[in-house]
C-alpha atoms as a PDB file:
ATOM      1  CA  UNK A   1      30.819  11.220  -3.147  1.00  0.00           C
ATOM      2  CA  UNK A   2      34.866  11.382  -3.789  1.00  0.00           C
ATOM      3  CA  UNK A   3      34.599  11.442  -7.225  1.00  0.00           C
ATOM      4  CA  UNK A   4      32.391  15.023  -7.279  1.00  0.00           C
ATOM      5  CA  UNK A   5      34.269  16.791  -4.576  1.00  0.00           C
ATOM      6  CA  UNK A   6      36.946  19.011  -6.276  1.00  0.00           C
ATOM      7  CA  UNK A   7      40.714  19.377  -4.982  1.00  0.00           C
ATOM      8  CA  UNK A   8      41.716  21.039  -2.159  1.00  0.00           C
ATOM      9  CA  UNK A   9      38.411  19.744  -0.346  1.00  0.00           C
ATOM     10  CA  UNK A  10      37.700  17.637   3.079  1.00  0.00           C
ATOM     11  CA  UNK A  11      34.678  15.799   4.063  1.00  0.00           C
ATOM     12  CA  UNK A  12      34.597  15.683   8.312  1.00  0.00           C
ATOM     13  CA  UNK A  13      32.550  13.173   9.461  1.00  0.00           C
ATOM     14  CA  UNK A  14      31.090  12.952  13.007  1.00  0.00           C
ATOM     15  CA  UNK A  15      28.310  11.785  15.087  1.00  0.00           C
ATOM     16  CA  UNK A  16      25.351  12.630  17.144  1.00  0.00           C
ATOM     17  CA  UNK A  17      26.085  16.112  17.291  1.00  0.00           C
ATOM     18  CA  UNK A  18      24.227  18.527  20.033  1.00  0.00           C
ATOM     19  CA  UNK A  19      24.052  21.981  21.297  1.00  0.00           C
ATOM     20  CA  UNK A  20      21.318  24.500  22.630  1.00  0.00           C
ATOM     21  CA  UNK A  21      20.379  25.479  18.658  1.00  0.00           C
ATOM     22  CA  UNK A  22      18.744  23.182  16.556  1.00  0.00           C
ATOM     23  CA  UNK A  23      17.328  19.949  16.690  1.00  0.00           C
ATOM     24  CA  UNK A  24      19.361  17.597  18.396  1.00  0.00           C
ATOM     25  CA  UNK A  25      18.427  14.496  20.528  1.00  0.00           C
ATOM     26  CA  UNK A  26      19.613  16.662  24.116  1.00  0.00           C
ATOM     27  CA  UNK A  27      17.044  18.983  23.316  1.00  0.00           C
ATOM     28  CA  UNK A  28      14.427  16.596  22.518  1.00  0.00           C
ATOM     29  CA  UNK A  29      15.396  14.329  25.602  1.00  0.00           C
ATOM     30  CA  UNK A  30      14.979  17.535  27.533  1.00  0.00           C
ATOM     31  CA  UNK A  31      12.110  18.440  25.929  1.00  0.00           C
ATOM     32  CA  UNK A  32       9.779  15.079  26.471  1.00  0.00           C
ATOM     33  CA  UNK A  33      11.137  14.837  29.641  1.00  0.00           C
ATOM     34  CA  UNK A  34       9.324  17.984  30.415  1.00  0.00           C
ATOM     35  CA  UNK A  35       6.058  16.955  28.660  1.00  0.00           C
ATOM     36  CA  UNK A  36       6.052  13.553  29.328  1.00  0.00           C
ATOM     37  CA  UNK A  37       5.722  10.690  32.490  1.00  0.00           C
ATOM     38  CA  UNK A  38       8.107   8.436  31.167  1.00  0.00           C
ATOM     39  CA  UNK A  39      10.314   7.502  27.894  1.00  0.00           C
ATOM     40  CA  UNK A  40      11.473   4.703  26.250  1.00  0.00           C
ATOM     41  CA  UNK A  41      14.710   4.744  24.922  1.00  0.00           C
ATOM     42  CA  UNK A  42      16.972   2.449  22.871  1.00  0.00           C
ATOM     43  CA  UNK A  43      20.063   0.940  24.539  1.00  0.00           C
ATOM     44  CA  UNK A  44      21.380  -1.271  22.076  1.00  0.00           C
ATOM     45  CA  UNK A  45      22.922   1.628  19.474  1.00  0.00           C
ATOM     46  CA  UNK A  46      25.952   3.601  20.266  1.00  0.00           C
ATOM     47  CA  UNK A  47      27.700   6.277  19.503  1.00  0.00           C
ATOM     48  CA  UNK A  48      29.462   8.744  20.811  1.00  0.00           C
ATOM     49  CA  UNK A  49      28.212  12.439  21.272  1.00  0.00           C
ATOM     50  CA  UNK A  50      29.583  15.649  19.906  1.00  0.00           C
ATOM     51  CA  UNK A  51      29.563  19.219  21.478  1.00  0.00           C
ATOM     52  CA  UNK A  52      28.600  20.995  18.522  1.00  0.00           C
ATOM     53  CA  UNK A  53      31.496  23.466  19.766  1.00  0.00           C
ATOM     54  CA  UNK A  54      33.923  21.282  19.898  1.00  0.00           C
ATOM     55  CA  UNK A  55      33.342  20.479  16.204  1.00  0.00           C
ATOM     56  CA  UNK A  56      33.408  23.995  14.766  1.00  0.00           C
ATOM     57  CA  UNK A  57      36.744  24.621  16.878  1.00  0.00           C
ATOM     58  CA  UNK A  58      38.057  21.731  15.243  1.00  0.00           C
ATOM     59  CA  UNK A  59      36.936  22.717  11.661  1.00  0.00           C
ATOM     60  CA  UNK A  60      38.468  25.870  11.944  1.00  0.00           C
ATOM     61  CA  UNK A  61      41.792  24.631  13.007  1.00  0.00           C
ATOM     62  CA  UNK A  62      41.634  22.021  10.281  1.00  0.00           C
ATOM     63  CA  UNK A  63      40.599  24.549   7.429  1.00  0.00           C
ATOM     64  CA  UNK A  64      44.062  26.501   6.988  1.00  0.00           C
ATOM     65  CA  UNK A  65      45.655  23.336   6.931  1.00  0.00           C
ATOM     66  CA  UNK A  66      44.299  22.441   3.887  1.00  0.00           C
ATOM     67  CA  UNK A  67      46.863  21.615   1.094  1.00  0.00           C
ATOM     68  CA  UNK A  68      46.143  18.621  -0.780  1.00  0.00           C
ATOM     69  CA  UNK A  69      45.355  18.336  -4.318  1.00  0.00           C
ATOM     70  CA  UNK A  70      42.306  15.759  -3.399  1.00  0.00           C
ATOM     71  CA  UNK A  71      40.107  14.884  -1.067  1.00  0.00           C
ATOM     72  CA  UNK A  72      40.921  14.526   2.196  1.00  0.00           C
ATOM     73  CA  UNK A  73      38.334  12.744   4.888  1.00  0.00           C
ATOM     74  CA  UNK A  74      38.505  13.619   8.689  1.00  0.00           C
ATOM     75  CA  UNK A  75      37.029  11.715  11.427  1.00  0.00           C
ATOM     76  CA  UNK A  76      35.769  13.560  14.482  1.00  0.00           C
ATOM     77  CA  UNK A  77      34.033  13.147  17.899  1.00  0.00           C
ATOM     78  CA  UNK A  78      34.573  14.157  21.474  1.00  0.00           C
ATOM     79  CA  UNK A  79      35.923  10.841  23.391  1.00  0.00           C
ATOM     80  CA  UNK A  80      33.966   8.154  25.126  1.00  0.00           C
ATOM     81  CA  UNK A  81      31.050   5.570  23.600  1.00  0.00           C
ATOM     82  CA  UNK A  82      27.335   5.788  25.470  1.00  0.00           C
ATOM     83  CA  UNK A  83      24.039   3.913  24.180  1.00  0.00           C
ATOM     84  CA  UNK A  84      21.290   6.219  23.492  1.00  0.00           C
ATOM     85  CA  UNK A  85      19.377   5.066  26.647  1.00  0.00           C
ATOM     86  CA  UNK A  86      22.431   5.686  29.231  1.00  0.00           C
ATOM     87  CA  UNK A  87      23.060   9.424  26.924  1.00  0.00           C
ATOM     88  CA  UNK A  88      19.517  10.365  27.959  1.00  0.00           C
ATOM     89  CA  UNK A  89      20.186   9.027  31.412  1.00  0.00           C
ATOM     90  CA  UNK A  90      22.721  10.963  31.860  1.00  0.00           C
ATOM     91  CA  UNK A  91      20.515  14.111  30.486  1.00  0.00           C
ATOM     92  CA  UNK A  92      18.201  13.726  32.551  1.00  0.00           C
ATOM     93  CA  UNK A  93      20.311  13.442  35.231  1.00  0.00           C
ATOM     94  CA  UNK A  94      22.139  16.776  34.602  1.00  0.00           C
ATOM     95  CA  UNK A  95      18.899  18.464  34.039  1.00  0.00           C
ATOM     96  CA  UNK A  96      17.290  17.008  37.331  1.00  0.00           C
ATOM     97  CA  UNK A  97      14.549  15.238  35.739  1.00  0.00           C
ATOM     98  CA  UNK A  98      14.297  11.352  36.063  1.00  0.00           C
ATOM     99  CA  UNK A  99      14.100   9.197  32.912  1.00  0.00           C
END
């Protein structure tokens, strides 16, 4: 993927981004938790979530910063690690719904 990106470009990678627009895994969590008894949930990946705000506030602080003559790769999340299962825990808890 380097070798097609032109100068003056960045790749940002990041990681199990959510908000309330689009699909995201809060959203479904929310959602089966509405239609559903119980879930079953993965415990032994993780990650760490991203506030899809967060990342565009980022981006845009990042973008007029941009002065290289290649290609420049930024890492971004918010802080902390959480498996999948203890992420819709915690959903679930927020929203008042039991997992």
């Amino acid at each position: 993927m380097i070798k097609i990106n032109p100068a003056n470009s960045i790749i940002i990678r990041t990681s199990w981004v959510y908000s309330s627009f689009g699909a995201n895994f809060v959203k479904t969590m929310l959602r089966l938790g509405r239609e559903k008894e119980s879930l079953g949930v993965i415990f032994d990946q993780v990650g760490t979530p991203t506030y899809a705000k967060d990342l565009a506030q980022t981006i845009l602080e990042i973008i007029p910063k941009i002065q290289n003559s290649k290609l420049s790769i930024y890492h971004y999340s918010n802080e902390g690690a959480i498996s999948w299962y203890d992420f819709a825990k915690e959903i679930m808890k927020m929203a008042k719904t039991s997992l």
